[in-house]
C-alpha atoms as a PDB file:
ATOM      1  CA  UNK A   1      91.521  69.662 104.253  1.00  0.00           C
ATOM      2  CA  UNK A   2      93.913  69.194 107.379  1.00  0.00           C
ATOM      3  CA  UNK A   3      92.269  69.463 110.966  1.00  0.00           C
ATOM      4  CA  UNK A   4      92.704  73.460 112.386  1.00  0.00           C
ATOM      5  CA  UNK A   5      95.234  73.792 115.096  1.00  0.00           C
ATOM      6  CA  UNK A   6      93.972  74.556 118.576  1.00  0.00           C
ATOM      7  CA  UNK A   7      96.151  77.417 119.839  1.00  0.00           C
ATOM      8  CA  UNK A   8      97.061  78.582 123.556  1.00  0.00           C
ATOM      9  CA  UNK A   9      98.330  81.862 123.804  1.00  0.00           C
ATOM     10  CA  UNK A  10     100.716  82.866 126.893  1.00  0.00           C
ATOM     11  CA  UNK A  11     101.319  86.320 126.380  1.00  0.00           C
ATOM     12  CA  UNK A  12     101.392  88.998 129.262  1.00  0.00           C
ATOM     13  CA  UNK A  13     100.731  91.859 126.799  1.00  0.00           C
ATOM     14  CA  UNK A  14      96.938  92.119 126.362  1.00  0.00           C
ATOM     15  CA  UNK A  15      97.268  94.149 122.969  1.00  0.00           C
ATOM     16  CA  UNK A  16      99.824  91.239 121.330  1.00  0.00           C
ATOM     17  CA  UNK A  17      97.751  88.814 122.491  1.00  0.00           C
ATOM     18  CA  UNK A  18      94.354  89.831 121.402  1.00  0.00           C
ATOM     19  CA  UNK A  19      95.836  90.633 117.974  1.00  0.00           C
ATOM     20  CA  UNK A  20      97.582  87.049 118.046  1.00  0.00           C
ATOM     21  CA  UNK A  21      94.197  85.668 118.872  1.00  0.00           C
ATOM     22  CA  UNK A  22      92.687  87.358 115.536  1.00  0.00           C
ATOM     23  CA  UNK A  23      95.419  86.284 113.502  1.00  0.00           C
ATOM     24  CA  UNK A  24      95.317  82.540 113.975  1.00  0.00           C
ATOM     25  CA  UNK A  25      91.157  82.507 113.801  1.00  0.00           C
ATOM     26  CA  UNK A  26      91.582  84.521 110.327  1.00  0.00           C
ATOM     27  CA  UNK A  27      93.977  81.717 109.867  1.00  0.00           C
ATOM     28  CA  UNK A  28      91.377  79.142 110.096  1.00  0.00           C
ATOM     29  CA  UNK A  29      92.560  77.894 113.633  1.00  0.00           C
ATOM     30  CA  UNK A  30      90.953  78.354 117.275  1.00  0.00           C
ATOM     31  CA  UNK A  31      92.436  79.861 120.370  1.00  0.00           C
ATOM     32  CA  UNK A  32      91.221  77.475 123.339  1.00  0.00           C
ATOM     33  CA  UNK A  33      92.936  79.619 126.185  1.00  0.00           C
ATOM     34  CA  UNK A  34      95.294  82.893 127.047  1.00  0.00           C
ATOM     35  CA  UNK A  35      97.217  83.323 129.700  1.00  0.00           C
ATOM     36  CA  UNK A  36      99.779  85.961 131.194  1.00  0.00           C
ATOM     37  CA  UNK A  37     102.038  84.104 133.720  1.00  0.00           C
ATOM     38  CA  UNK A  38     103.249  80.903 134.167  1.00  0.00           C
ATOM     39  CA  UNK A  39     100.706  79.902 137.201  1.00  0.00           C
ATOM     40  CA  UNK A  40      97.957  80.775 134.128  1.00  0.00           C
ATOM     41  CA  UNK A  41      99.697  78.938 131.794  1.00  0.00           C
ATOM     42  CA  UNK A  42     100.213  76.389 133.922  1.00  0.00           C
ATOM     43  CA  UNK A  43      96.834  75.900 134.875  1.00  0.00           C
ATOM     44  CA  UNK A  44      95.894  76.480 130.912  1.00  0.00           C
ATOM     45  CA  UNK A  45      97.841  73.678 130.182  1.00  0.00           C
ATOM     46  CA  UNK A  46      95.650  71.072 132.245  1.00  0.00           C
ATOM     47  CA  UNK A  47      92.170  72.628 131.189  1.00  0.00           C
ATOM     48  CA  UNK A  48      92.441  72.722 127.865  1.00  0.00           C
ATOM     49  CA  UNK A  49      93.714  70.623 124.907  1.00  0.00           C
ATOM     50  CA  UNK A  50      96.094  72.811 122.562  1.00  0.00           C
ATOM     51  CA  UNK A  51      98.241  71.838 119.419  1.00  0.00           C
ATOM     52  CA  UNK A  52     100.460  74.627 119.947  1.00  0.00           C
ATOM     53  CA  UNK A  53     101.206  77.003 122.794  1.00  0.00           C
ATOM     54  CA  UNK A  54     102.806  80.245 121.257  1.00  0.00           C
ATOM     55  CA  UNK A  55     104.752  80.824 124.022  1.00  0.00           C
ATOM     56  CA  UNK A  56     106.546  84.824 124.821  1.00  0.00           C
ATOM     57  CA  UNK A  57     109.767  84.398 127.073  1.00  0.00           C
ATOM     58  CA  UNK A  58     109.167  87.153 129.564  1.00  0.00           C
ATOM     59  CA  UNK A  59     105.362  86.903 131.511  1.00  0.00           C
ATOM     60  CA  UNK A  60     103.971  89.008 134.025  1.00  0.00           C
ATOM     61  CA  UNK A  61     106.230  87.143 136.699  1.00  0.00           C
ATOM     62  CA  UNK A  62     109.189  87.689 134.751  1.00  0.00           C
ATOM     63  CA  UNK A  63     111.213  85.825 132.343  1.00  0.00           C
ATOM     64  CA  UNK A  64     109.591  82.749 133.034  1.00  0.00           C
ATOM     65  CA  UNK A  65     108.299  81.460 129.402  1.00  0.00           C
ATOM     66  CA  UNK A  66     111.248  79.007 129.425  1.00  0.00           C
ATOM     67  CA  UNK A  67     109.591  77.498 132.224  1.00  0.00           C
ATOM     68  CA  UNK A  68     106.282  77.208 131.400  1.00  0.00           C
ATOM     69  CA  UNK A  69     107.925  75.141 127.751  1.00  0.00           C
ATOM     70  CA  UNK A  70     109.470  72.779 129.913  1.00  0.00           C
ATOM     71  CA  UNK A  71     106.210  72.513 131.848  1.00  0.00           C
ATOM     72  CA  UNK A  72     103.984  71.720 128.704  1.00  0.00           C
ATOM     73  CA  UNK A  73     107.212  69.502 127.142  1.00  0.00           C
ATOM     74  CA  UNK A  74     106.405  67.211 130.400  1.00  0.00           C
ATOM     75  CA  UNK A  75     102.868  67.365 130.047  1.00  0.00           C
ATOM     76  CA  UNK A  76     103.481  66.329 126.419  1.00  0.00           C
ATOM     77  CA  UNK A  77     100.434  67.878 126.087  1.00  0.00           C
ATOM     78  CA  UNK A  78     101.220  70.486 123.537  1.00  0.00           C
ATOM     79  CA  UNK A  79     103.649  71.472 121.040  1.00  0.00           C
ATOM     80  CA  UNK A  80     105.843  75.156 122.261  1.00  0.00           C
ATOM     81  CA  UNK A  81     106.422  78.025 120.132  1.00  0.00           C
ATOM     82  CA  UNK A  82     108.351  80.956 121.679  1.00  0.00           C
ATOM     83  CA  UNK A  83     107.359  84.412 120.705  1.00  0.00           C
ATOM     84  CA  UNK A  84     110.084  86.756 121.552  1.00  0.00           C
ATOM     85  CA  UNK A  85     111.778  89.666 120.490  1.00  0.00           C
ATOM     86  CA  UNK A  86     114.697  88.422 122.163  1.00  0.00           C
ATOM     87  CA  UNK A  87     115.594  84.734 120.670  1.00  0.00           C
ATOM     88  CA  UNK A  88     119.329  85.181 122.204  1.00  0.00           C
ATOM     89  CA  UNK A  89     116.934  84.328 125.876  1.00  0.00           C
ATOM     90  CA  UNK A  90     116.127  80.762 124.467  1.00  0.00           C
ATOM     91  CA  UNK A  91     118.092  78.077 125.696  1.00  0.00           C
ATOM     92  CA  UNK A  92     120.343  76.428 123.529  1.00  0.00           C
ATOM     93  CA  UNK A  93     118.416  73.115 123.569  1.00  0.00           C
ATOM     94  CA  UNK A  94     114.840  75.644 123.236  1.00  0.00           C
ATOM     95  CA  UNK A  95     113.126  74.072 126.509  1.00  0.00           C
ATOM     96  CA  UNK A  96     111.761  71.805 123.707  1.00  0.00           C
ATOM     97  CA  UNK A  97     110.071  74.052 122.097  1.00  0.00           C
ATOM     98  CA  UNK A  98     109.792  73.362 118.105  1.00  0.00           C
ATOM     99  CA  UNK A  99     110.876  76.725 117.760  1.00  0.00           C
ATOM    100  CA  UNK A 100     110.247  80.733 117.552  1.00  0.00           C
ATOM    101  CA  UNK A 101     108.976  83.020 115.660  1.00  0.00           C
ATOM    102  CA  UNK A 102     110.494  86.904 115.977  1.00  0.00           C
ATOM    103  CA  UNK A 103     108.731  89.575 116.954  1.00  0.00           C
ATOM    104  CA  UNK A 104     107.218  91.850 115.704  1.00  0.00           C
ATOM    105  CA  UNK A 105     105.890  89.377 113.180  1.00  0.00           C
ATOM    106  CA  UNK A 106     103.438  90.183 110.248  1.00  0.00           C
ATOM    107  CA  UNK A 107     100.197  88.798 109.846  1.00  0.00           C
ATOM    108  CA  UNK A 108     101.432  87.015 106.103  1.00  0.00           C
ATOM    109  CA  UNK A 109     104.525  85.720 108.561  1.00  0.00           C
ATOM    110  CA  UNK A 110     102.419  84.304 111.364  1.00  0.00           C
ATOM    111  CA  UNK A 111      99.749  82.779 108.748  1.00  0.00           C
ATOM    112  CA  UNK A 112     102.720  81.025 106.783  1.00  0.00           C
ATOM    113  CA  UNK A 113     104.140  80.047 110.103  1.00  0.00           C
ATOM    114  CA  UNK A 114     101.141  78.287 111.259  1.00  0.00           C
ATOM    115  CA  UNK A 115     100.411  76.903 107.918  1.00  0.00           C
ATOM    116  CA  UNK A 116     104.123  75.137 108.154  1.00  0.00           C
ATOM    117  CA  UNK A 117     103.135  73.816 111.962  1.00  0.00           C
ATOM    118  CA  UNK A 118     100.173  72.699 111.015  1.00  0.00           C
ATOM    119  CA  UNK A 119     101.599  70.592 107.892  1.00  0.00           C
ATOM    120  CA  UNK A 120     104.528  69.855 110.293  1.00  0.00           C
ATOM    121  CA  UNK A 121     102.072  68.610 112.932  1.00  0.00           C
ATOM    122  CA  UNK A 122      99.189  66.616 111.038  1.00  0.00           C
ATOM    123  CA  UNK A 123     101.153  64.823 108.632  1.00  0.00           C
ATOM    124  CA  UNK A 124     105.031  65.623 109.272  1.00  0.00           C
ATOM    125  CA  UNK A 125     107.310  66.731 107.831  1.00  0.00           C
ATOM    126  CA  UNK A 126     105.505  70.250 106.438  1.00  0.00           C
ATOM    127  CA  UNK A 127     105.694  70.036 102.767  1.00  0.00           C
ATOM    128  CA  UNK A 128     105.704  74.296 102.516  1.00  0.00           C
ATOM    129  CA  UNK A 129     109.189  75.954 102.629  1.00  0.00           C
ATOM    130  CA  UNK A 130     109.908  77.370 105.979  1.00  0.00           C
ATOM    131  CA  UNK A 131     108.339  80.677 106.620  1.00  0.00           C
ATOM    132  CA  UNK A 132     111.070  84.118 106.892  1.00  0.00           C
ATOM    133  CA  UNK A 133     111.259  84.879 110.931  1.00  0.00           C
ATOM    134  CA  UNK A 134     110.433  81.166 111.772  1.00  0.00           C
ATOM    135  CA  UNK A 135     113.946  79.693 113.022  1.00  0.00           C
ATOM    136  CA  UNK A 136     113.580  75.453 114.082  1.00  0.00           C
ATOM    137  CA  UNK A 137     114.620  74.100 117.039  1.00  0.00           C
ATOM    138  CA  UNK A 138     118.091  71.995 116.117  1.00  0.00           C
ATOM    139  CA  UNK A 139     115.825  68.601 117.676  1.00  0.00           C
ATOM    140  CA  UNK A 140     113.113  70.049 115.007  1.00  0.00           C
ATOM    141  CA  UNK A 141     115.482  70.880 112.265  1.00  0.00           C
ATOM    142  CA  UNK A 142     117.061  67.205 111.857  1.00  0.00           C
ATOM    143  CA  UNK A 143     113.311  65.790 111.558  1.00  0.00           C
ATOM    144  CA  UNK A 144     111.439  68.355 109.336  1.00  0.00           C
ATOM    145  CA  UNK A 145     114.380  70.044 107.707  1.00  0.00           C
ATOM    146  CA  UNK A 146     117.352  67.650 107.071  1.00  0.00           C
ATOM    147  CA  UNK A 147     119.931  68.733 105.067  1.00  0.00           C
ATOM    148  CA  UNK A 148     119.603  67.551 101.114  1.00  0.00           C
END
């Protein structure tokens, strides 16, 4: 049995984020924090001890998800997962983040998604096909998904 993923949720939408925060404990894995700026995130980030931070691109202070991936990619604290309906708002290089999942998800979506990270992050690279509306970072795509 692989180790559950902890799970930080930065999400300004209280709704999303409560029903992303049943999702992944159905899924097996624990939420350790939720925030809905990047001051909260930021101050998430050094109190608790996530796997993965799903990450939405536009907070209570604006479109300022991009920043708060950078933030945890220098902490190296965490692994970043955006959560946007907009994926076009990513950065070309993805702030670092391993990737995104689309919204609006589904609950099979987000469970396969987090059954690939977790696979991807205990003993890469995930041995499950990549989940539909899960799109790798290109830095994430050469190491868990080279080309045959």
């Amino acid at each position: 049995m692989t180790e559950p993923l902890k799970v930080l949720i930065v999400e300004d939408e209280a709704l999303l984020a409560m029903e992303l925060e049943s999702l992944v404990e159905e899924a097996g894995h624990s939420v350790v924090g939720w925030a809905t700026s990047s001051a909260e995130a930021r101050s998430m980030v050094e109190s608790t001890d996530a796997d993965i931070a799903f990450v939405d691109i536009h907070l209570t202070d604006g479109p300022t998800g991009v920043d708060v991936a950078h933030y945890i990619g220098e902490k190296k604290r965490s692994m970043v997962v955006f959560m946007t309906a907009n994926p076009k708002r990513i950065p070309d290089h993805f702030a670092g983040a391993i990737g995104v999942i689309a919204k609006p998800y589904t609950m099979n979506g987000l469970t396969s998604a987090l059954r690939y990270l977790q696979e991807g992050m205990r003993r890469p690279p995930p041995v499950s096909t990549r989940p539909a509306g899960f799109t790798l970072s290109p830095a994430f795509e050469a190491v868990w998904a080279p080309a045959a």
